[in-house]
Structures are given as structure tokens and as C-alpha cells.
Protein backbone atom coordinates (compact mmCIF):
# COMPACT_ATOMS: atom_id res chain seq x y z
CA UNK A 1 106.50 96.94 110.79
CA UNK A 2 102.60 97.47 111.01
CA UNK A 3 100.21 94.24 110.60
CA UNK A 4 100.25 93.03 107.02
CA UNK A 5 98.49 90.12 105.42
CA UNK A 6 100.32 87.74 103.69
CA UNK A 7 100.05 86.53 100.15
CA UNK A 8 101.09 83.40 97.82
CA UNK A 9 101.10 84.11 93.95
CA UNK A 10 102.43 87.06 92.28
CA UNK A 11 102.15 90.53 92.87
CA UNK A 12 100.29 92.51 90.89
CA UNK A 13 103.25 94.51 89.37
CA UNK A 14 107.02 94.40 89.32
CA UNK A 15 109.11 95.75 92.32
CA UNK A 16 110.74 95.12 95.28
CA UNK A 17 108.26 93.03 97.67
CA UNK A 18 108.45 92.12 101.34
CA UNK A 19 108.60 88.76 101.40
CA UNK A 20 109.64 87.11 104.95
CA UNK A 21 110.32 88.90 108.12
CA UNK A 22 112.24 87.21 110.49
CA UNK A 23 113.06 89.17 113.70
CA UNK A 24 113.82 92.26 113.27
CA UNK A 25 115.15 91.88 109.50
CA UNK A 26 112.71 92.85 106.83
CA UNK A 27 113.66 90.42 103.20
CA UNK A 28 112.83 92.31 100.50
CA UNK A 29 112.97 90.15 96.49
CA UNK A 30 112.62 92.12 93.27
CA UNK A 31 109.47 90.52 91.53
CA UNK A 32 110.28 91.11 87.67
CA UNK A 33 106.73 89.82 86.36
CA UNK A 34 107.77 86.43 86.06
CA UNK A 35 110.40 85.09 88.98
CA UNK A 36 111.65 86.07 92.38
CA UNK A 37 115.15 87.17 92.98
CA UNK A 38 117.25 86.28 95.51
CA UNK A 39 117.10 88.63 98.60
CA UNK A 40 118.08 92.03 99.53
CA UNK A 41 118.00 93.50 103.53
CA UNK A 42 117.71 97.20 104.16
CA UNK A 43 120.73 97.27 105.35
CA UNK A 44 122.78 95.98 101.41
CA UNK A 45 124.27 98.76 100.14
CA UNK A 46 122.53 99.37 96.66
CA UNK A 47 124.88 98.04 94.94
CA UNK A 48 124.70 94.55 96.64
CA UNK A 49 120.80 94.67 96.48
CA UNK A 50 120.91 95.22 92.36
CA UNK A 51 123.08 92.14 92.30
CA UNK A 52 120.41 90.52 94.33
CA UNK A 53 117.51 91.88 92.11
CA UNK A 54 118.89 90.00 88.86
CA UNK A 55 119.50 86.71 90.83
CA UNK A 56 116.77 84.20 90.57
CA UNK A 57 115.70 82.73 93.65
CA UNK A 58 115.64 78.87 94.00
CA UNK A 59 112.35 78.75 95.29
CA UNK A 60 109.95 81.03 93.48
CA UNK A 61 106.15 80.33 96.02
CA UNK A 62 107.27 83.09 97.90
CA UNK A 63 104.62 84.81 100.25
CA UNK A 64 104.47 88.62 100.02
CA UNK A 65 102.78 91.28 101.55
CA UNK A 66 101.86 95.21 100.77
CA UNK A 67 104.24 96.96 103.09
CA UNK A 68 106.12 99.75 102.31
CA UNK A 69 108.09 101.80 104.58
CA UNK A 70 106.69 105.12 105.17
CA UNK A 71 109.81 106.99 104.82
CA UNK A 72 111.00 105.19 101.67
CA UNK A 73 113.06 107.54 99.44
CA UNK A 74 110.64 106.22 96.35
CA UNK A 75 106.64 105.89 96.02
CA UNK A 76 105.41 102.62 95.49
CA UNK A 77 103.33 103.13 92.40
CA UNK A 78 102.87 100.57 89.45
CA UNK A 79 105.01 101.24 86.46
CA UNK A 80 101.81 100.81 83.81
CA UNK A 81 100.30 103.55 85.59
CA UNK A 82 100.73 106.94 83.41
CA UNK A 83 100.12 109.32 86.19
CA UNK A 84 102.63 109.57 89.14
CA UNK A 85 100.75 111.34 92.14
CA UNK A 86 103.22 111.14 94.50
CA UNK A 87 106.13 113.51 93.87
CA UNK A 88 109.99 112.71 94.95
């Protein structure tokens, strides 16, 4: 994972954030606009991680950061934006 600052408050839009990295273990929460979930590893099957996504977290300061994995299978884009640039 490539150098990333670190931030407390939320993010500015809803999505799956990286959150803590602890050894070689990314933890990724699903911000929905108000609360943090509980969280998901890369290496939860899907399923696992939506179960995850619509948990609440018991501690909501969370510290996030703007990383996104190059190869992802999906952009990260904001869902108010209209325009999509990046195609799938």
C-alpha cells in the first residue's frame, strides 16, 4: 500500500473506506453518510463483507484515508456525480 495520509471525520461520500492497516491486512468499513460499519478484509468473500457493510461499528471516530487499490474491479467515483469517466 503506497503512503496515504490519514483522516478523522467523515468522508466526503459513501463507500467502502480504508480505515486501519495493521500488517499486512488492509480494514476496509462501508461509510453510509452517517455511521461506520463494522469491518470487511480483502480477503471476506462478498457475501461476508455485505453483512459487514450493514453492521454498525461500536466506535464510529474512525480514521480513513484515500486509497484505493489500483486493480480494483470498480472505480472509486462519488455516487452524486452524474458523469462516470471511468468505464468497467
Amino acid at each position: 500500500m503506497k503512503q496515504c495520509n490519514w483522516y478523522s471525520g467523515p468522508p466526503p461520500h459513501v463507500g467502502w473506506w480504508c480505515t486501519y492497516k495493521e500488517g499486512r491486512f488492509t480494514r476496509w468499513r462501508w461509510w453510509d453518510g452517517y455511521k461506520w460499519s463494522l469491518f470487511a478484509i480483502p480477503s471476506d468473500p462478498r457475501i461476508i463483507a455485505g453483512e459487514w457493510a450493514k453492521t454498525e461499528a461500536l466506535h464510529q471516530n474512525q480514521k480513513w484515508n484515500n486509497y484505493w487499490p489500483e486493480n480494483a474491479r470498480v472505480p472509486r467515483i462519488d455516487p452524486r456525480r452524474t458523469e462516470v469517466k471511468d468505464k468497467l
